[in-house]
Protein backbone atom coordinates (compact mmCIF):
# COMPACT_ATOMS: atom_id res chain seq x y z
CA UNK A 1 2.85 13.69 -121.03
CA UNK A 2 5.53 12.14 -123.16
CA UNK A 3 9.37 13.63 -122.50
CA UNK A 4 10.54 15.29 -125.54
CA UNK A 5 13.92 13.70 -127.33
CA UNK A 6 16.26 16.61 -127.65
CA UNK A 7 18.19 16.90 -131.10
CA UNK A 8 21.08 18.37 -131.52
CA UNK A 9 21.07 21.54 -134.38
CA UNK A 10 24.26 23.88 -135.67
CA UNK A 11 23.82 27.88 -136.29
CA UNK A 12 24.58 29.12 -139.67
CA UNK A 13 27.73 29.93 -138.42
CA UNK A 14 29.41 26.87 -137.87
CA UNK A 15 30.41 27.47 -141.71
CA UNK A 16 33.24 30.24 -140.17
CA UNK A 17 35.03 27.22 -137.95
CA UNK A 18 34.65 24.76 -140.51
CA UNK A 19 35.85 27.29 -143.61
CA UNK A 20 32.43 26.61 -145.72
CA UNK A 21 30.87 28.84 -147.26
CA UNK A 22 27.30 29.78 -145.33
CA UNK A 23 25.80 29.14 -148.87
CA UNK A 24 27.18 25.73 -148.98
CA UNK A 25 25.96 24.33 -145.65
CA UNK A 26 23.11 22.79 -146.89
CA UNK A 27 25.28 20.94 -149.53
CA UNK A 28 27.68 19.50 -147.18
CA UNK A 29 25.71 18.40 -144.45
CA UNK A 30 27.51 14.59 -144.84
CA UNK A 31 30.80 16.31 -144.69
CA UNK A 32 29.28 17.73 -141.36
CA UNK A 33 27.31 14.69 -140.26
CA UNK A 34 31.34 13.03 -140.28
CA UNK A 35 32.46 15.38 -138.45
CA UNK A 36 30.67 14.91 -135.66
CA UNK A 37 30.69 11.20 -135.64
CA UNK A 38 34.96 11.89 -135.72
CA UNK A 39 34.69 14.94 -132.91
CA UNK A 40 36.70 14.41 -129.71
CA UNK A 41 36.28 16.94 -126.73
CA UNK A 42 39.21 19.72 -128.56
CA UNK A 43 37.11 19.80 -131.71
CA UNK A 44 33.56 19.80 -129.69
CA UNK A 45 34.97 22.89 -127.71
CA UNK A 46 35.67 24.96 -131.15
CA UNK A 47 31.89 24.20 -132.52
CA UNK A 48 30.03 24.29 -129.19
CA UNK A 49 30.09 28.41 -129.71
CA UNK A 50 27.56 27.18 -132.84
CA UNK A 51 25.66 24.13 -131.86
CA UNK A 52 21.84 24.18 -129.90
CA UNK A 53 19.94 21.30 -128.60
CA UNK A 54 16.20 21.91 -129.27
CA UNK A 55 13.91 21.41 -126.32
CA UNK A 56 10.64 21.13 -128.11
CA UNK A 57 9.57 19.66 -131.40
CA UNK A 58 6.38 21.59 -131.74
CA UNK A 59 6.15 24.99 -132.74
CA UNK A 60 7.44 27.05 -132.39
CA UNK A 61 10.81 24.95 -131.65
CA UNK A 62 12.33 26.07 -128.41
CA UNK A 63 16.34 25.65 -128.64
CA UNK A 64 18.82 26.36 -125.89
CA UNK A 65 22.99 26.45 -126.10
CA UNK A 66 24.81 23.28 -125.98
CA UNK A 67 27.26 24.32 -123.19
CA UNK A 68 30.93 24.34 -123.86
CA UNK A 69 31.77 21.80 -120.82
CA UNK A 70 32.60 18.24 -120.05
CA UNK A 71 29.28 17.72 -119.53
CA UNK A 72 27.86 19.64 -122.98
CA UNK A 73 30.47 16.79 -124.30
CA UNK A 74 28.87 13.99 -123.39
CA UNK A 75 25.87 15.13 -124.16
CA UNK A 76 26.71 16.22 -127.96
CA UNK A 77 28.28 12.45 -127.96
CA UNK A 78 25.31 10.99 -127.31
CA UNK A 79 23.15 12.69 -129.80
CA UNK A 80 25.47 11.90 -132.11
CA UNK A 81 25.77 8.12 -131.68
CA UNK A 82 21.73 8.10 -131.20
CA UNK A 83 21.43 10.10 -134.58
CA UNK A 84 19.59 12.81 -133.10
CA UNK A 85 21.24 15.61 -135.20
CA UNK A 86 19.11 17.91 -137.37
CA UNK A 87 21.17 18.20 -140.29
């Protein structure tokens, strides 16, 4: 059985921290995409509250919290730099 990749995903509500408009998410997903190639570990700890790694890519998709942590860190890192983000 092949491992699944885990991707990294955002809530809706990321759009409070980053002062979008919920509406607008969709339309500034580059604007977010730089973001998280620019994060360092402050700005990861103020979105980690609304970011999910999903577990499984069939349905339905299973997604658990991206923990606030060192760890949850280097993890979100290396989604990012491995373009594993579901924008």
């Amino acid at each position: 059985m092949e491992t699944p990749k885990i991707q990294l995903g955002y809530l809706e509500s990321i759009s409070k921290v980053l002062a979008l408009k919920p509406e607008n998410l969709a339309t500034e997903r580059y604007a977010i995409w730089q973001l998280f190639q620019q994060a360092d570990e402050g700005t990861f700890y103020q979105l980690a509250p609304h970011l999910f790694v999903t577990t499984s890519q069939e349905d339905p998709i299973v997604v658990s919290e991206l923990d606030a942590t060192p760890e949850g860190y280097l993890l979100f890192k290396e989604l990012v730099e491995e373009e594993r983000v579901c924008l």
